[in-house]
Protein backbone atom coordinates (compact mmCIF):
# COMPACT_ATOMS: atom_id res chain seq x y z
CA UNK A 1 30.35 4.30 -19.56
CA UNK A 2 33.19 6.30 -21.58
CA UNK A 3 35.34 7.87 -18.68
CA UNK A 4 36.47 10.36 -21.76
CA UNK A 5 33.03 12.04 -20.98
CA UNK A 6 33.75 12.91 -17.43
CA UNK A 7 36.84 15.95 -17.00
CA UNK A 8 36.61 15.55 -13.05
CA UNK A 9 39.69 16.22 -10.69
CA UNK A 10 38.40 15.02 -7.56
CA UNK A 11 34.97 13.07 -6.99
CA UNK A 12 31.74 14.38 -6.96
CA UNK A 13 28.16 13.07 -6.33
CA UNK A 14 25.73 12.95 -9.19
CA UNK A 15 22.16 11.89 -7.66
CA UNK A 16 18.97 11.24 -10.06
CA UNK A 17 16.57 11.86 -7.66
CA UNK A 18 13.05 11.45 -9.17
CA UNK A 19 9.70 10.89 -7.35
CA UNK A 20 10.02 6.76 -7.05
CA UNK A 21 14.15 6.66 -5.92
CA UNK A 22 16.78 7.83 -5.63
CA UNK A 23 19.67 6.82 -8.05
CA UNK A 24 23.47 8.42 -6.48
CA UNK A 25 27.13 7.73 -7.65
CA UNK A 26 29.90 8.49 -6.61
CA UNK A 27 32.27 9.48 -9.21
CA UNK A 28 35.53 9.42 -9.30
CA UNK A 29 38.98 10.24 -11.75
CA UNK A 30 36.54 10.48 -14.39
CA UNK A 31 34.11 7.34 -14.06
CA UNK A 32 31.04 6.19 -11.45
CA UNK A 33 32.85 4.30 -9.12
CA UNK A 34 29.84 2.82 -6.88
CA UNK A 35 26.17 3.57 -6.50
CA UNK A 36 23.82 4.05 -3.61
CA UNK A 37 19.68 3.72 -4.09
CA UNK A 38 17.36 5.49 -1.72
CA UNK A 39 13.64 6.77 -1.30
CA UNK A 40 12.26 9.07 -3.92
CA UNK A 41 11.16 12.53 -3.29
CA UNK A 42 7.18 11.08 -3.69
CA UNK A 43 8.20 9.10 -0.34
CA UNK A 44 9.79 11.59 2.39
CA UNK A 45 8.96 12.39 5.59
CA UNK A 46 11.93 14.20 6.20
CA UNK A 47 13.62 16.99 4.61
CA UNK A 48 15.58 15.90 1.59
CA UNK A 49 19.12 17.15 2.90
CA UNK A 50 18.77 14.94 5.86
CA UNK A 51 18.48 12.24 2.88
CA UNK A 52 21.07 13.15 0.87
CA UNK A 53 23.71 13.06 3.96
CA UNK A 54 22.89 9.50 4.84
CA UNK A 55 22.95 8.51 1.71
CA UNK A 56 26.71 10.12 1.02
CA UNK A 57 27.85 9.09 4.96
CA UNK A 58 29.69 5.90 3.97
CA UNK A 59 31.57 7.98 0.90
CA UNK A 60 31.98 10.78 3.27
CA UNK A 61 34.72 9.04 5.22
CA UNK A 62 36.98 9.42 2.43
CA UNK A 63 36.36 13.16 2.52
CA UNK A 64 34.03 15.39 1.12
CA UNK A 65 32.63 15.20 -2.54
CA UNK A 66 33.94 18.71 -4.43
CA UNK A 67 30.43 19.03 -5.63
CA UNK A 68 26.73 17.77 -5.82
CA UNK A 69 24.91 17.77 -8.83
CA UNK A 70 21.59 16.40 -8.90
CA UNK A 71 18.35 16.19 -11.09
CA UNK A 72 14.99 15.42 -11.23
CA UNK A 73 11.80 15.89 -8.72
CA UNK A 74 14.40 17.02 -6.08
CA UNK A 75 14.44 20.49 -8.02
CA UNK A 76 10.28 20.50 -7.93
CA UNK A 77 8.25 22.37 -5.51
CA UNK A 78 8.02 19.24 -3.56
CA UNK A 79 11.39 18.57 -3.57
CA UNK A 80 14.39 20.41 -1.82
CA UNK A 81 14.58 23.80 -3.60
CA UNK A 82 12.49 24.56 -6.50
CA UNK A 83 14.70 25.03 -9.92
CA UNK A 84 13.07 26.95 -13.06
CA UNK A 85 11.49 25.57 -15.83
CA UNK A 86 13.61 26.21 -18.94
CA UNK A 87 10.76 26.47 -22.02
CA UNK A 88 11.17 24.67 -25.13
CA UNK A 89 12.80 24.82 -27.92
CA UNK A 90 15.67 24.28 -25.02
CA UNK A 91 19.39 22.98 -26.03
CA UNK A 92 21.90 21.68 -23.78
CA UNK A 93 23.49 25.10 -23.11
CA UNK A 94 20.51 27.24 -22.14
CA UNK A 95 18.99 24.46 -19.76
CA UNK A 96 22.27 24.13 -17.96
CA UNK A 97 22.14 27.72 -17.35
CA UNK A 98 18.99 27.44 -15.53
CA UNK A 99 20.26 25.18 -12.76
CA UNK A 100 19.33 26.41 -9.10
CA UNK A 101 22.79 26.49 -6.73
CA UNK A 102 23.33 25.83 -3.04
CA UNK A 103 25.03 24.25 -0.84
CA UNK A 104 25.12 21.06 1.56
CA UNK A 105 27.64 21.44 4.61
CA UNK A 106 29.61 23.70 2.43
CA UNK A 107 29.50 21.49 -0.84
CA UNK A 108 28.43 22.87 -3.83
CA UNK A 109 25.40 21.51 -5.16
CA UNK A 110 23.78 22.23 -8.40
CA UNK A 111 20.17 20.83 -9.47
CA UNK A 112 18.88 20.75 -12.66
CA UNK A 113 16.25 22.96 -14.19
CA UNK A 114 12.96 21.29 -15.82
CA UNK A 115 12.07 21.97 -18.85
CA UNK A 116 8.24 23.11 -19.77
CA UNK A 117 6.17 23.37 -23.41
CA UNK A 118 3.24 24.30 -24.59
CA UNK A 119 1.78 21.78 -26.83
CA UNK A 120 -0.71 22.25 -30.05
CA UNK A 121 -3.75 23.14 -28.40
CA UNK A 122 -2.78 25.02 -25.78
CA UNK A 123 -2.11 22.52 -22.75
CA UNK A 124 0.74 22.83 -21.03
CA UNK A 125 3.37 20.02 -20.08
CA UNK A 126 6.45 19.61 -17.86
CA UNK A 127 9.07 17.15 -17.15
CA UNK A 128 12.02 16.93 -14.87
CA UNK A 129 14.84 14.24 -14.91
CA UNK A 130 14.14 13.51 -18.33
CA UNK A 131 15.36 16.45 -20.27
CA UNK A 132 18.79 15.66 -18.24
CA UNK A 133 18.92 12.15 -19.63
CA UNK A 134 17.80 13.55 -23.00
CA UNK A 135 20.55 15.58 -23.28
CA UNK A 136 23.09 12.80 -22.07
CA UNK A 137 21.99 10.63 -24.87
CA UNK A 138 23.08 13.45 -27.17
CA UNK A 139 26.15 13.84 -25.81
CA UNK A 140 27.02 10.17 -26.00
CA UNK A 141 25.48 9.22 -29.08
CA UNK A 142 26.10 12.31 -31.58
CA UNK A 143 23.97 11.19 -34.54
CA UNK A 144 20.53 12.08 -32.11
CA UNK A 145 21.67 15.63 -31.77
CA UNK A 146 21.47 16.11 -35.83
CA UNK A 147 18.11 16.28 -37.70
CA UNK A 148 15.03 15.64 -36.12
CA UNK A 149 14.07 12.56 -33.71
CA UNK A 150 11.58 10.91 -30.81
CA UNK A 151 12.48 10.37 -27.92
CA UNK A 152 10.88 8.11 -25.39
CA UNK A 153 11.55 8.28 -21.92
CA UNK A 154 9.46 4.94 -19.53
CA UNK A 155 8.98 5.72 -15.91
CA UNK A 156 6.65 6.80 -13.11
CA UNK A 157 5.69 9.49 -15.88
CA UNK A 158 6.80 8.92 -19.28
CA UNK A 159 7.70 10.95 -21.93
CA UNK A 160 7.96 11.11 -25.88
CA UNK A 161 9.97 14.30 -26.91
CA UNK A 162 10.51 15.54 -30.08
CA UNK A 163 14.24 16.88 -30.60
CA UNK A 164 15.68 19.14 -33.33
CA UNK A 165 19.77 19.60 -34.16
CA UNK A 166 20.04 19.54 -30.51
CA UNK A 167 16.96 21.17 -29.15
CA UNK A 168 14.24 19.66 -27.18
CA UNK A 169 11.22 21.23 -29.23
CA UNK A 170 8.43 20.03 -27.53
CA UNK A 171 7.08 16.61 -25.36
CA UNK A 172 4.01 15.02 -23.97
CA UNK A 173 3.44 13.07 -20.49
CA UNK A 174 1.93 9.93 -20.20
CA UNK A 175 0.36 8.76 -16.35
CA UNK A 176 1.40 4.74 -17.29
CA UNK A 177 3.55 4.09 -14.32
CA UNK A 178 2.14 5.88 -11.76
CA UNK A 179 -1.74 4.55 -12.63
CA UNK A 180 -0.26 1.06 -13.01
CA UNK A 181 0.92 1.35 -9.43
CA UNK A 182 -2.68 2.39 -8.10
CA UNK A 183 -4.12 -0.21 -10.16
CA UNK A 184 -1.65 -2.48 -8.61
CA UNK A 185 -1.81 -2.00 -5.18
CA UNK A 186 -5.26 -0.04 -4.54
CA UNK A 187 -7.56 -0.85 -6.87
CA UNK A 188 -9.89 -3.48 -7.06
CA UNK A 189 -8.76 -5.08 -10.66
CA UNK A 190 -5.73 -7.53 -8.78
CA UNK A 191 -8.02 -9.14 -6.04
CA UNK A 192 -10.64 -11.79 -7.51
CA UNK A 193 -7.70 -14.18 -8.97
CA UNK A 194 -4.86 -16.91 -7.43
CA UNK A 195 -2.14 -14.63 -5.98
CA UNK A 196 0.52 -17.29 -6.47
CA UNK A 197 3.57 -15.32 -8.67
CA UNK A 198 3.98 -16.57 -11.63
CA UNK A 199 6.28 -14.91 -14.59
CA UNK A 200 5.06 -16.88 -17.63
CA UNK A 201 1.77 -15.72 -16.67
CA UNK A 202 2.61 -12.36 -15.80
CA UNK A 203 4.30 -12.65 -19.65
CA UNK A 204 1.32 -13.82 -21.50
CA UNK A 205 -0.49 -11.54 -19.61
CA UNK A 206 1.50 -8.68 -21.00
CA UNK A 207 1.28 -9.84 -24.28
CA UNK A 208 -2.65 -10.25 -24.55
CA UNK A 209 -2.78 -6.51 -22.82
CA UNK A 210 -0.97 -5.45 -25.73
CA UNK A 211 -3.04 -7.10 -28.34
CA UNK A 212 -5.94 -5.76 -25.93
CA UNK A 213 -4.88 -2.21 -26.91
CA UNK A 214 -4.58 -2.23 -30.43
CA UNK A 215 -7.90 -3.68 -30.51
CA UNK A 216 -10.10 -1.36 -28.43
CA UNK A 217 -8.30 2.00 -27.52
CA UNK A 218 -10.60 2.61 -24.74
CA UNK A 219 -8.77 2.38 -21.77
CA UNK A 220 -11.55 2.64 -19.26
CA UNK A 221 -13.89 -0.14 -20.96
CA UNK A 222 -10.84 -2.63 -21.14
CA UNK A 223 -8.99 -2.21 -17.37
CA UNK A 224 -12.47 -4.26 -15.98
CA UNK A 225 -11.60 -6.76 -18.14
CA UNK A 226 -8.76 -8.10 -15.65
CA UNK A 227 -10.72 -8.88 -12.77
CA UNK A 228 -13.71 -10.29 -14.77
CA UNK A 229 -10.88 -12.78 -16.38
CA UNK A 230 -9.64 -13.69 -12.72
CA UNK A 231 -13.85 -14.35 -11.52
CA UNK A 232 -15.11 -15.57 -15.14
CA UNK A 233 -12.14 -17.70 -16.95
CA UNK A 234 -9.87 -18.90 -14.15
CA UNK A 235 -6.84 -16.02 -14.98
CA UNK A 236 -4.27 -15.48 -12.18
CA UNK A 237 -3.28 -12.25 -10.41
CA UNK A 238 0.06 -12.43 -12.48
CA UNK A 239 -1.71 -12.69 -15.77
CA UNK A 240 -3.86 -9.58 -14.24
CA UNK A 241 -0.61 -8.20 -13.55
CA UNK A 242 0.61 -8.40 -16.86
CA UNK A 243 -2.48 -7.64 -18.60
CA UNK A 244 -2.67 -3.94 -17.06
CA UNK A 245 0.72 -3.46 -18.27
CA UNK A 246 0.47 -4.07 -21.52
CA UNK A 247 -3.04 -2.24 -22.15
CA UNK A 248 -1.71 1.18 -19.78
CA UNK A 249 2.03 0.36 -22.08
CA UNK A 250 -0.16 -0.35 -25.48
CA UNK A 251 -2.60 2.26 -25.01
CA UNK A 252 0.49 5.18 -24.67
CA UNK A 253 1.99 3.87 -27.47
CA UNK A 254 -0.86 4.11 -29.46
CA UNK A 255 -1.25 7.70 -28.45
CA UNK A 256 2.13 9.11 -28.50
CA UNK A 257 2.85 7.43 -32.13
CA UNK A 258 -0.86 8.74 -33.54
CA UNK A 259 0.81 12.10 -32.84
CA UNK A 260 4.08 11.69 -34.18
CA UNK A 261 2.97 10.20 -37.04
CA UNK A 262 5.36 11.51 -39.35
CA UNK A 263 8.61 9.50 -36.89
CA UNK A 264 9.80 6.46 -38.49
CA UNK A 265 12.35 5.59 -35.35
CA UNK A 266 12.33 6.04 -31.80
CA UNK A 267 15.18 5.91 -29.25
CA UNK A 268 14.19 4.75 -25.72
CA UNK A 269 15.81 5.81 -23.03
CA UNK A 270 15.07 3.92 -19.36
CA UNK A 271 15.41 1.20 -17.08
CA UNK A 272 16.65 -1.81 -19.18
CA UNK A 273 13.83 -3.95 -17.62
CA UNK A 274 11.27 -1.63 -18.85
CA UNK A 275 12.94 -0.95 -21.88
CA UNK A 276 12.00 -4.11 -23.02
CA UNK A 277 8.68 -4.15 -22.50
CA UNK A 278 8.60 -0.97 -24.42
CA UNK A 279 10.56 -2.48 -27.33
CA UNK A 280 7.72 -5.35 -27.61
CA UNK A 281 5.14 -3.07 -27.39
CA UNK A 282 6.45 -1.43 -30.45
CA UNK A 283 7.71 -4.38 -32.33
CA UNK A 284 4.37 -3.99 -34.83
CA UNK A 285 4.79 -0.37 -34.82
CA UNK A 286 6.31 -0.04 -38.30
CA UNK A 287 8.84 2.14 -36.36
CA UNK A 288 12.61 1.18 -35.76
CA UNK A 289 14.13 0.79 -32.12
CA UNK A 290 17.40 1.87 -30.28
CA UNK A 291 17.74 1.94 -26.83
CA UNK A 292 19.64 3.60 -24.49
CA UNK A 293 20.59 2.80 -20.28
CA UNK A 294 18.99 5.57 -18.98
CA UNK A 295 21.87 5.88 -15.99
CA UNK A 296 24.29 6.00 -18.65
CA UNK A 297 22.44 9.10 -19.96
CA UNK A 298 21.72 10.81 -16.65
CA UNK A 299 25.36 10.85 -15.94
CA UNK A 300 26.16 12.13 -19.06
CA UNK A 301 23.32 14.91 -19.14
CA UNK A 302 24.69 15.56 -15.54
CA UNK A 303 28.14 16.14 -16.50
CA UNK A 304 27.05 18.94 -18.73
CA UNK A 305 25.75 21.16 -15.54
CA UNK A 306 29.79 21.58 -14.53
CA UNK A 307 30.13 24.38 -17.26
CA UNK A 308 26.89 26.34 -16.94
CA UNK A 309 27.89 29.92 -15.62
């Protein structure tokens, strides 16, 4: 990542904590210097400061960080303290502002405010993590914060936001990750088939999920269809695997694209891993693809939350 970004002294901590893990680095003259993982808010059983000072012990010895700045589900009401939502249209400036301040041991720590929207309609919709990384990718990449653009964010919850010279106008959720973990691990749908791992099939799998999707956008008369292909035409657990993905993956993108029908790119923003699922699933699209590390972004969108009064 460009050091030029950063304008620390000392080192700080700058934590994306968001319901699945923990993501914390220590950073240091201007650059993140090492990285520590941990559980995500969605899997305490203890308080979240008790958390947050194992996971800094090690760096700890070298002295206290001069601040803490965090973001994501540790600022919800499940989390550590509860930061405000900051409504949309929201730039850079006025969501910084909302950040919720304490204090760990005597460290200053700052955590991010959400953001919330109403969408056409009337339902309402709220992220947190996301908006940080949005406004990260801004930062780094200055052509997104001119004119109008989508956004998608992959994860446990993922997002498509619509920005505007700078502003995050408006965004919907999707449930993808979080329902393909249930259908994973406690659903019926991954137990008729060979449980022997295999990534080709897990692959193909993916790939006729996708196809799956475009086909018939009825998600709850196609998810059966991966155990009756384990018990009626010999498919594996992997390709069962795969398949889920790529209908829950196809079936957003069908969704969030129907509404945004007037985007002709998207910039994705995530894990690299899922990234590139994302970027298949959209390859017949019609719409063009950047994508961005989404820890490159957080940092970035982090570093913005040292100037906010």
């Amino acid at each position: 990542m460009n050091g030029e970004l950063f304008d620390i002294m000392g080192w700080q901590a700058f934590g994306d904590w968001g319901t699945s893990r923990l993501r914390l680095f220590r950073v240091e003259d201007g650059r993140p210097r090492e990285r520590c993982d941990g559980p995500g808010i969605g899997a305490l059983d203890t308080a979240p400061e008790t958390i947050l000072r194992e996971a800094l012990a090690g760096w700890r010895n070298q002295g206290d960080p001069d601040a803490i700045r965090l973001t994501g589900m540790v600022g919800s009401r499940n989390g550590w303290v509860e930061a405000p939502y900051v409504e949309c249209p929201a730039d850079a400036s006025g969501w910084a502002r909302g950040a919720a301040r304490l204090d760990l041991d005597g460290i200053p720590v700052v955590i991010a405010a959400g953001l919330a929207c109403t969408r056409p309609g009337g339902a309402h919709d709220v992220m947190r993590g996301e908006e940080t990384q949005i406004f990260g990718a801004l930062r780094l990449h200055a052509p997104l914060a001119d004119g109008r653009h989508l956004i998608a964010l992959p994860g446990t919850h993922s997002k498509w936001a619509e920005v505007e010279n700078g502003a995050i106008t408006g965004f919907r959720t999707f449930f993808t990750g979080e329902m393909f973990a249930l259908l994973r691990d406690r659903s019926t749908l991954m137990r008729a088939g060979d449980m022997h791992a295999s990534a080709d099939e897990e692959e193909a799998g993916f790939g006729e999920g996708l196809a799956r999707a475009a086909q018939d956008p009825s998600l709850l008369g196609t998810m059966f269809e991966a155990r009756a292909a384990q018990l009626r035409a010999g498919r594996t657990a992997s390709w069962a695997l795969g398949f889920l993905s790529g209908l829950l993956i196809g079936n957003e993108i069908q969704a969030a694209t129907i509404a945004a029908s007037a985007a002709t790119r998207v910039c994705l923003i995530g894990d690299p891993r899922l990234v590139l699922r994302y970027e298949r699933a959209l390859a017949g699209t019609g719409l063009s693809v950047n994508s961005l590390d989404g820890d490159n972004c957080a940092l970035a969108g982090l570093e913005l939350l040292g100037s906010a009064a």
